[in-house]
PDB file of N, CA and C in Angstrom:
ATOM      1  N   UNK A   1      14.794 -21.267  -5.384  1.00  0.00           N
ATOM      2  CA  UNK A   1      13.633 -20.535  -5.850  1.00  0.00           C
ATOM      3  C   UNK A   1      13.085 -21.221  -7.095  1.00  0.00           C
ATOM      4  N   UNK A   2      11.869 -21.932  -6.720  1.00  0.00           N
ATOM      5  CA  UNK A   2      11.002 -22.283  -8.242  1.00  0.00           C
ATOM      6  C   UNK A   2      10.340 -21.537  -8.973  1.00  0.00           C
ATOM      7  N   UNK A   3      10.649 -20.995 -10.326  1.00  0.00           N
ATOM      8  CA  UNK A   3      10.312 -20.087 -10.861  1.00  0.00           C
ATOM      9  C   UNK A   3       9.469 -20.842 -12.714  1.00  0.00           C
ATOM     10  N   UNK A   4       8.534 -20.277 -12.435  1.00  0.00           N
ATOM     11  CA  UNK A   4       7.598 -20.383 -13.831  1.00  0.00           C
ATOM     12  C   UNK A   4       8.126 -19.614 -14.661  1.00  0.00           C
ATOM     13  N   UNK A   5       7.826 -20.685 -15.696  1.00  0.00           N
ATOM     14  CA  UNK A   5       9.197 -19.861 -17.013  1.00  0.00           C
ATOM     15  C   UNK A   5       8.125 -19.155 -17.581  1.00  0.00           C
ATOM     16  N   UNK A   6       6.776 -19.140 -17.431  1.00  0.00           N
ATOM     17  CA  UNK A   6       5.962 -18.023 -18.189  1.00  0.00           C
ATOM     18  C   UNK A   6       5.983 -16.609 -17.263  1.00  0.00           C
ATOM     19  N   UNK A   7       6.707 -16.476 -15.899  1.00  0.00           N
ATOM     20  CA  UNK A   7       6.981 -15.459 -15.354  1.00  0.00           C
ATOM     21  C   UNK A   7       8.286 -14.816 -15.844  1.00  0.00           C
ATOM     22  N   UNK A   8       8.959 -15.266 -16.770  1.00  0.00           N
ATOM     23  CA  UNK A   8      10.325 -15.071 -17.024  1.00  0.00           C
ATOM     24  C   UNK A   8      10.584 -14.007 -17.938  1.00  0.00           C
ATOM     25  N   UNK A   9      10.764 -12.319 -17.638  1.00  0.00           N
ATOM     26  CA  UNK A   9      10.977 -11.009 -18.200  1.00  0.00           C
ATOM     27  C   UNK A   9      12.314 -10.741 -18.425  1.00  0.00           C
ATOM     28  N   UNK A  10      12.789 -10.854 -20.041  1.00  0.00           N
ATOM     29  CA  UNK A  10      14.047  -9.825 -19.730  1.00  0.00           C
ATOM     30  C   UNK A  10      13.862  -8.672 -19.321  1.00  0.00           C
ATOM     31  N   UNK A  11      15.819  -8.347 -18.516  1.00  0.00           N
ATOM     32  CA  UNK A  11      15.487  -6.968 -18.340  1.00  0.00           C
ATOM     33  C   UNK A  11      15.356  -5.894 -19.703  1.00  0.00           C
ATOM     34  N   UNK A  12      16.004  -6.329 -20.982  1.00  0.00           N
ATOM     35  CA  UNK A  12      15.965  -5.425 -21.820  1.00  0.00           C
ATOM     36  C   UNK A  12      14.449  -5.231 -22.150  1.00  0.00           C
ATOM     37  N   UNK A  13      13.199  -5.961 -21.889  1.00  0.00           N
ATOM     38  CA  UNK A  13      11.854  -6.287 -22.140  1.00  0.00           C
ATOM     39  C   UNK A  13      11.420  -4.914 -21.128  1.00  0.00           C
ATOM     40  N   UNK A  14      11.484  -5.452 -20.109  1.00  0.00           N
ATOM     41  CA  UNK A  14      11.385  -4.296 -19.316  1.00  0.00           C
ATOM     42  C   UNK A  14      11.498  -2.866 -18.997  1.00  0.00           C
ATOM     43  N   UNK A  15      12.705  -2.534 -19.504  1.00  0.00           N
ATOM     44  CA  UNK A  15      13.298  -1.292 -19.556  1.00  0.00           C
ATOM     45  C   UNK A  15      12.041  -0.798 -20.892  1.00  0.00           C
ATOM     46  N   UNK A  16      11.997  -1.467 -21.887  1.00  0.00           N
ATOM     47  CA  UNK A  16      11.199  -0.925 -23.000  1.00  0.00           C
ATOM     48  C   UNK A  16       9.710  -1.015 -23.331  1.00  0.00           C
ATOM     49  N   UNK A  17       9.444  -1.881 -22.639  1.00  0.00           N
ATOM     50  CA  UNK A  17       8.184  -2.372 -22.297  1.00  0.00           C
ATOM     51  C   UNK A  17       7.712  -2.271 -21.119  1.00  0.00           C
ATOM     52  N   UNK A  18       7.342  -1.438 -19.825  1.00  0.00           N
ATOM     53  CA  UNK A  18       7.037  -1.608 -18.563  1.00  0.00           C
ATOM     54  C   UNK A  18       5.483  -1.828 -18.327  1.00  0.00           C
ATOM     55  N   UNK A  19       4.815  -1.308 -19.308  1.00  0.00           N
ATOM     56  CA  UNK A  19       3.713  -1.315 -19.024  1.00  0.00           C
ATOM     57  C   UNK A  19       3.235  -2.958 -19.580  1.00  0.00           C
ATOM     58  N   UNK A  20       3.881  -3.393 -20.496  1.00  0.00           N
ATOM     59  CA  UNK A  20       3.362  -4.486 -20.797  1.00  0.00           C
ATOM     60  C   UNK A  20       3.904  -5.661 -19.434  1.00  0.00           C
ATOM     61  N   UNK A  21       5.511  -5.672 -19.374  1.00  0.00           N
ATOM     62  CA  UNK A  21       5.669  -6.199 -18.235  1.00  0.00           C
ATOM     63  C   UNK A  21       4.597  -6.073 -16.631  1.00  0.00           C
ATOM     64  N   UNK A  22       4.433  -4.831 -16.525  1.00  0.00           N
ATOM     65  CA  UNK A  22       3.333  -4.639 -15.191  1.00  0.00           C
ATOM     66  C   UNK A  22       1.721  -5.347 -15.661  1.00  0.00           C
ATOM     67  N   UNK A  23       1.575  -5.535 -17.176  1.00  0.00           N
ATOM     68  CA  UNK A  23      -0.167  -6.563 -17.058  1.00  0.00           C
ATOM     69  C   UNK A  23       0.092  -7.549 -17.082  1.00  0.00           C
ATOM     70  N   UNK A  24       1.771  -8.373 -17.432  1.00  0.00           N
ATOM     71  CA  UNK A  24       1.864  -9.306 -16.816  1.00  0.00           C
ATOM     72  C   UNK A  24       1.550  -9.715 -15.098  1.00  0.00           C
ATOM     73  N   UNK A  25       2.607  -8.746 -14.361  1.00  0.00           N
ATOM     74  CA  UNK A  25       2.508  -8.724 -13.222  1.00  0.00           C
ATOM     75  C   UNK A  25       0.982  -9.183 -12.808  1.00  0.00           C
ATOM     76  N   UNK A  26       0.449  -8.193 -13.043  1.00  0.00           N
ATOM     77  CA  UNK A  26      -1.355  -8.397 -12.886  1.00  0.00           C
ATOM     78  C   UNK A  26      -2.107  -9.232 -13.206  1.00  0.00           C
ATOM     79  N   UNK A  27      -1.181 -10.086 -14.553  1.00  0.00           N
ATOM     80  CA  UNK A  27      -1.918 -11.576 -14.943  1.00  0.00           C
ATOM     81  C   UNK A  27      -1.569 -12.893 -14.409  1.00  0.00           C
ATOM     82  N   UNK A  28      -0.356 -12.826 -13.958  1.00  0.00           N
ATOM     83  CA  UNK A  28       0.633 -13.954 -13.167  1.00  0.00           C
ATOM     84  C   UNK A  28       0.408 -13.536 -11.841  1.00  0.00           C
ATOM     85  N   UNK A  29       0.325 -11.936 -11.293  1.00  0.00           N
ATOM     86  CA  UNK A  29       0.404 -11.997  -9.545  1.00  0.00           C
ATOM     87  C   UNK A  29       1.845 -11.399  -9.059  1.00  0.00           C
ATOM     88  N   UNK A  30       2.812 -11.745 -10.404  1.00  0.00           N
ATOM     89  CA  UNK A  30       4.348 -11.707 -10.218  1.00  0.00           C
ATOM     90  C   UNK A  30       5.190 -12.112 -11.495  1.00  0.00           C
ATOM     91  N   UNK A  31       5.925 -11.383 -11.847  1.00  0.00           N
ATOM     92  CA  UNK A  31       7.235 -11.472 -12.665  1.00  0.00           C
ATOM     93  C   UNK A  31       8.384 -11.196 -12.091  1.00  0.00           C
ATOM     94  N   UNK A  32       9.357 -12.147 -13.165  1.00  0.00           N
ATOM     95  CA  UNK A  32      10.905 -12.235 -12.427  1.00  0.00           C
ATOM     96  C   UNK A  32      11.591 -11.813 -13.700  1.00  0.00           C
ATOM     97  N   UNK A  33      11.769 -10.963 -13.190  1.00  0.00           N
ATOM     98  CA  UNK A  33      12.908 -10.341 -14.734  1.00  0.00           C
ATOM     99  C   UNK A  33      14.917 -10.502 -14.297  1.00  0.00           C
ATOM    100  N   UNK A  34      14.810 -10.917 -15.638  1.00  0.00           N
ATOM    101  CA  UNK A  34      16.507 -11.779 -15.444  1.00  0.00           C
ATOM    102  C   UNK A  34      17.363 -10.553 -15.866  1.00  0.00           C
ATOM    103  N   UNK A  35      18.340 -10.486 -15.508  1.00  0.00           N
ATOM    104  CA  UNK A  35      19.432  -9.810 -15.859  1.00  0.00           C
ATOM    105  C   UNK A  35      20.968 -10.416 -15.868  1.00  0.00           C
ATOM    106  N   UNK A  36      21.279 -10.357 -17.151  1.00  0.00           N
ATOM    107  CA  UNK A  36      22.394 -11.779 -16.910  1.00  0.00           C
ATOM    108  C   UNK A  36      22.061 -12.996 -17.162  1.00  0.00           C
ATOM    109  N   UNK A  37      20.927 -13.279 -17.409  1.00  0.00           N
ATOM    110  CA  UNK A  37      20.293 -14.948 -17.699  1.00  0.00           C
ATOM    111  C   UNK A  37      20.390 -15.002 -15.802  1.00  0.00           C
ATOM    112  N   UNK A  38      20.161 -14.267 -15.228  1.00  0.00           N
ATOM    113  CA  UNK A  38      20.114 -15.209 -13.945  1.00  0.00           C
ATOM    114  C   UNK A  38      19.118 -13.543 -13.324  1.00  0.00           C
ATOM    115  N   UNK A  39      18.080 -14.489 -12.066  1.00  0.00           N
ATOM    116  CA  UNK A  39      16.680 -13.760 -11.749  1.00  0.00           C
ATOM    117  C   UNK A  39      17.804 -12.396 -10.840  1.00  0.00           C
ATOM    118  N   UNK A  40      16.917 -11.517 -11.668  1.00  0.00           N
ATOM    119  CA  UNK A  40      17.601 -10.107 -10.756  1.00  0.00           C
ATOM    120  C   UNK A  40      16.600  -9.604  -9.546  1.00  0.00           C
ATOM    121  N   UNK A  41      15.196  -9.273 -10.059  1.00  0.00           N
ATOM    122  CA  UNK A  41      14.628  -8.394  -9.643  1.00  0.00           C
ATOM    123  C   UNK A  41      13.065  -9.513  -9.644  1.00  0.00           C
ATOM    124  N   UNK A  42      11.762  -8.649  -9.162  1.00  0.00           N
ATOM    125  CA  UNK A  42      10.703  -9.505  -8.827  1.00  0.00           C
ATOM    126  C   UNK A  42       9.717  -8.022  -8.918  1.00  0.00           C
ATOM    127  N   UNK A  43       8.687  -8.244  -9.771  1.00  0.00           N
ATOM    128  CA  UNK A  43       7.852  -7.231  -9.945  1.00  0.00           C
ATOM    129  C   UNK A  43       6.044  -8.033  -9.080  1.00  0.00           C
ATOM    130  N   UNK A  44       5.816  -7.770  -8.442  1.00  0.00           N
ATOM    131  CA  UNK A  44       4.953  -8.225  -7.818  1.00  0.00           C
ATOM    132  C   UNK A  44       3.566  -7.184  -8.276  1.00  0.00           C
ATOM    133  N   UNK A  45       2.218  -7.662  -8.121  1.00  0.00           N
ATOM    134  CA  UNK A  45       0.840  -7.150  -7.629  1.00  0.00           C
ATOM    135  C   UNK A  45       0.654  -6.811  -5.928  1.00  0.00           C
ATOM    136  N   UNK A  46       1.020  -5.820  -5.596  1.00  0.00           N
ATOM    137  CA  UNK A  46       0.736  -6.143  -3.910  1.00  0.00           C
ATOM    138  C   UNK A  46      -1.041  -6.244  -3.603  1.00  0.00           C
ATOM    139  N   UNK A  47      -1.790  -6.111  -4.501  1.00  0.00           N
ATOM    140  CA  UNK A  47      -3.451  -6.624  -4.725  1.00  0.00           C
ATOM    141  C   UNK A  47      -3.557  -7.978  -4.447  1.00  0.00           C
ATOM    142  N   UNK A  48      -2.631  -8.274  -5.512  1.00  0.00           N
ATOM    143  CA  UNK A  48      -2.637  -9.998  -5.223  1.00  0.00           C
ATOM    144  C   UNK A  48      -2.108 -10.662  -4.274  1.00  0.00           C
ATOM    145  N   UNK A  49      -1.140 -10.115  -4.227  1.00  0.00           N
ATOM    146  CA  UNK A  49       0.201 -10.584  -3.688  1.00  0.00           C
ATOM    147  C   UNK A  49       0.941  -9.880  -2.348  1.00  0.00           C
ATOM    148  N   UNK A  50       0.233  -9.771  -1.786  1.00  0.00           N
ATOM    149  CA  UNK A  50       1.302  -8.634  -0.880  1.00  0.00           C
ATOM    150  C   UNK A  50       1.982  -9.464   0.026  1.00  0.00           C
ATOM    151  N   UNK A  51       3.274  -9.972  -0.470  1.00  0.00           N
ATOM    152  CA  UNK A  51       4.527 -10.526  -0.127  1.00  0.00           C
ATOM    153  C   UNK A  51       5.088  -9.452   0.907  1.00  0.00           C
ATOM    154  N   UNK A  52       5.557  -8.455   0.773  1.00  0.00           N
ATOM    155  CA  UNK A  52       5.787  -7.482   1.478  1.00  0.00           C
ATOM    156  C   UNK A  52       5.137  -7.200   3.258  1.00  0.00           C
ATOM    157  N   UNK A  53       6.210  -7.116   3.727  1.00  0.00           N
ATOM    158  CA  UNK A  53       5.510  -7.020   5.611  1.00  0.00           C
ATOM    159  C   UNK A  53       5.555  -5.419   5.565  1.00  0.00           C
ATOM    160  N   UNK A  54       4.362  -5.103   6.012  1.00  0.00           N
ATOM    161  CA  UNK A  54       4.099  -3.686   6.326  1.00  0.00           C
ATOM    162  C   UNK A  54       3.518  -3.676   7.756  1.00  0.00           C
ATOM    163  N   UNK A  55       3.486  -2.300   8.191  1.00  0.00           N
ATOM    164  CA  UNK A  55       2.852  -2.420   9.156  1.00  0.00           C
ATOM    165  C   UNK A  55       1.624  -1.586   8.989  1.00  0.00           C
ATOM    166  N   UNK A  56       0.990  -1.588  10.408  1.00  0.00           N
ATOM    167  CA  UNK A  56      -0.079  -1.588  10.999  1.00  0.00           C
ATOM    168  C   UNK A  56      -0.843  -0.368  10.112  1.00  0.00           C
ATOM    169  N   UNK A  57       0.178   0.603  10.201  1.00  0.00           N
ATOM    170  CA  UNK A  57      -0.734   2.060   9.284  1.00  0.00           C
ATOM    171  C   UNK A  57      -0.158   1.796   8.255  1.00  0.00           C
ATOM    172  N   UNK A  58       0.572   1.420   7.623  1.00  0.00           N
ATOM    173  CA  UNK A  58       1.377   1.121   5.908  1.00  0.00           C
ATOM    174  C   UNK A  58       0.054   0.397   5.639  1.00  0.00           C
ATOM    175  N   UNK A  59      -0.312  -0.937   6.345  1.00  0.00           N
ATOM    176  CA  UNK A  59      -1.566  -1.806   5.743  1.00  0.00           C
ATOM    177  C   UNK A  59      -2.991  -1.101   5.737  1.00  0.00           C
ATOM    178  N   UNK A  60      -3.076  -0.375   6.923  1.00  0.00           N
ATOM    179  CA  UNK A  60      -4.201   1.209   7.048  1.00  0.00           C
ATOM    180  C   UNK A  60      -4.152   1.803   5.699  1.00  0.00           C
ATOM    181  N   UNK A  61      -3.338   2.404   5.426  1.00  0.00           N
ATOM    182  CA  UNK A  61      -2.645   3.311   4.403  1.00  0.00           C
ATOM    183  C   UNK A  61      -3.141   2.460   2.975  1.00  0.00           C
ATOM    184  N   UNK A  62      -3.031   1.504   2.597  1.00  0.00           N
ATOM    185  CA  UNK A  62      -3.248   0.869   1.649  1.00  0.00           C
ATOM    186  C   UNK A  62      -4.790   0.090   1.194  1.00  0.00           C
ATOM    187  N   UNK A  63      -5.159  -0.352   2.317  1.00  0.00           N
ATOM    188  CA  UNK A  63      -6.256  -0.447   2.353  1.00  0.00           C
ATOM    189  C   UNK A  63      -7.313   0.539   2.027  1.00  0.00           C
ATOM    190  N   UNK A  64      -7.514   1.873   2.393  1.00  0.00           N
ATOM    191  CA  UNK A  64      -7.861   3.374   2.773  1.00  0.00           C
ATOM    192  C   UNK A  64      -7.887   3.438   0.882  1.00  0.00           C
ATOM    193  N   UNK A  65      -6.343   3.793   0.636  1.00  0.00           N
ATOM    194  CA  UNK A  65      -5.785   4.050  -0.581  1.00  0.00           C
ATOM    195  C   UNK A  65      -7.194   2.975  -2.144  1.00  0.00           C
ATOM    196  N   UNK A  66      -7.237   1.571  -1.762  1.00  0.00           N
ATOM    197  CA  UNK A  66      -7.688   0.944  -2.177  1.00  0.00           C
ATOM    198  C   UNK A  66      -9.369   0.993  -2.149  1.00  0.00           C
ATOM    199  N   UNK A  67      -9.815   1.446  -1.161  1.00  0.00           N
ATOM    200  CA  UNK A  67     -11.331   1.920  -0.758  1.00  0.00           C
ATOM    201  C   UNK A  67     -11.824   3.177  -1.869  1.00  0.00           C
ATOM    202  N   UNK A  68     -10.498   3.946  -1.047  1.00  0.00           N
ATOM    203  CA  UNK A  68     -11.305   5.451  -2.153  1.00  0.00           C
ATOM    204  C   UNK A  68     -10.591   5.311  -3.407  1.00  0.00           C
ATOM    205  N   UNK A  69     -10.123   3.979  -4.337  1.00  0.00           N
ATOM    206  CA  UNK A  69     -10.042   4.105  -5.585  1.00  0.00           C
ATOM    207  C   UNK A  69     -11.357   3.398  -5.896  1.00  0.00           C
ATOM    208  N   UNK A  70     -11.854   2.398  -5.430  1.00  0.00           N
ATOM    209  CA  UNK A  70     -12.990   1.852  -5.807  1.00  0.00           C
ATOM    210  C   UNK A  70     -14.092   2.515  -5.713  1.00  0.00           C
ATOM    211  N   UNK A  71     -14.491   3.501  -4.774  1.00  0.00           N
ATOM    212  CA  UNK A  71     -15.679   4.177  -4.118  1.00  0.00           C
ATOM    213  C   UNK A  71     -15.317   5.563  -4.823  1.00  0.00           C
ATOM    214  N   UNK A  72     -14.467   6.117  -5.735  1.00  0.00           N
ATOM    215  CA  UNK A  72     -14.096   7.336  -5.983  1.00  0.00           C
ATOM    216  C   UNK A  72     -15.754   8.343  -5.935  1.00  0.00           C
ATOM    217  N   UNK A  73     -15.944   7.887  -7.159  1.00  0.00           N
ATOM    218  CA  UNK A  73     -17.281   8.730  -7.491  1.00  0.00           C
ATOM    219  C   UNK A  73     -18.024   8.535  -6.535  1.00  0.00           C
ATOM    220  N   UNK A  74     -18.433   7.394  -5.717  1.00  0.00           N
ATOM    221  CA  UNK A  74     -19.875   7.907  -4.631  1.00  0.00           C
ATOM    222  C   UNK A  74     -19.050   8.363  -3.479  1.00  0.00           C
ATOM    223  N   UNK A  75     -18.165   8.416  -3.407  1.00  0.00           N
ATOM    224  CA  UNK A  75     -17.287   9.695  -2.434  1.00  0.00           C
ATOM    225  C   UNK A  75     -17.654  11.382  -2.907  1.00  0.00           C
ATOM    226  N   UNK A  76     -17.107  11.406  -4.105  1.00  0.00           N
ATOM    227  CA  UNK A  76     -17.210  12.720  -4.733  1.00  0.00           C
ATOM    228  C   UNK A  76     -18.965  13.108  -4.642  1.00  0.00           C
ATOM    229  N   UNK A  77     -19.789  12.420  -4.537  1.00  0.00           N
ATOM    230  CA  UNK A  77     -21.741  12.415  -4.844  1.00  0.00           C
ATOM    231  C   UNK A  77     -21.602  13.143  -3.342  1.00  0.00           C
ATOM    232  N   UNK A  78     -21.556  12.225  -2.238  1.00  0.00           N
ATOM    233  CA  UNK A  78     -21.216  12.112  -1.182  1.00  0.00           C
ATOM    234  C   UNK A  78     -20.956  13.398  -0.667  1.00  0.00           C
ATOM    235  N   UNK A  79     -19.851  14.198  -0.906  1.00  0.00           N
ATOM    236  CA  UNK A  79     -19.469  15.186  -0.409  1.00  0.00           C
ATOM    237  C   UNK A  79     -20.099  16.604  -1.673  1.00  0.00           C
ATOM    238  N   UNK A  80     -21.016  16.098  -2.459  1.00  0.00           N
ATOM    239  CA  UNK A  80     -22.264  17.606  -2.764  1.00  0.00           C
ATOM    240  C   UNK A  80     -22.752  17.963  -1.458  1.00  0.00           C
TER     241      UNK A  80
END
């Protein structure tokens, strides 16, 4: 695994910091937070990144999810 050392989160960073760790996520795409000096865990963007196999309605489901966060308000106009 080739890993960018500007992706590189302790876990103690993490535990205390999540929110800063997650605008990483969002600025890299992905962080690897170490535990032990060696990679534990992998915080991904699934926006960016969707590494993850889903299926057919999980990707429905997310997509959908992603529509009516963007469209919120002319949804809400919409249904006056």
């Amino acid at each position: 695994m080739n890993i960018n050392t500007n992706q590189i989160v302790p876990i103690s960073e993490a535990n205390q910091n999540f929110s800063h760790v997650a605008r990483e996520a969002d600025r890299l795409g992905s962080v690897i937070i170490f535990k032990g000096n060696k990679p534990k865990y992998k915080l991904i963007n699934l926006e960016q990144n969707a590494e993850i196999e889903m299926t057919d309605d999980e990707k429905i489901d997310f997509v959908a999810a992603r529509i009516l966060k963007k469209y919120h308000k002319a949804f809400e106009e919409l249904a006056k």
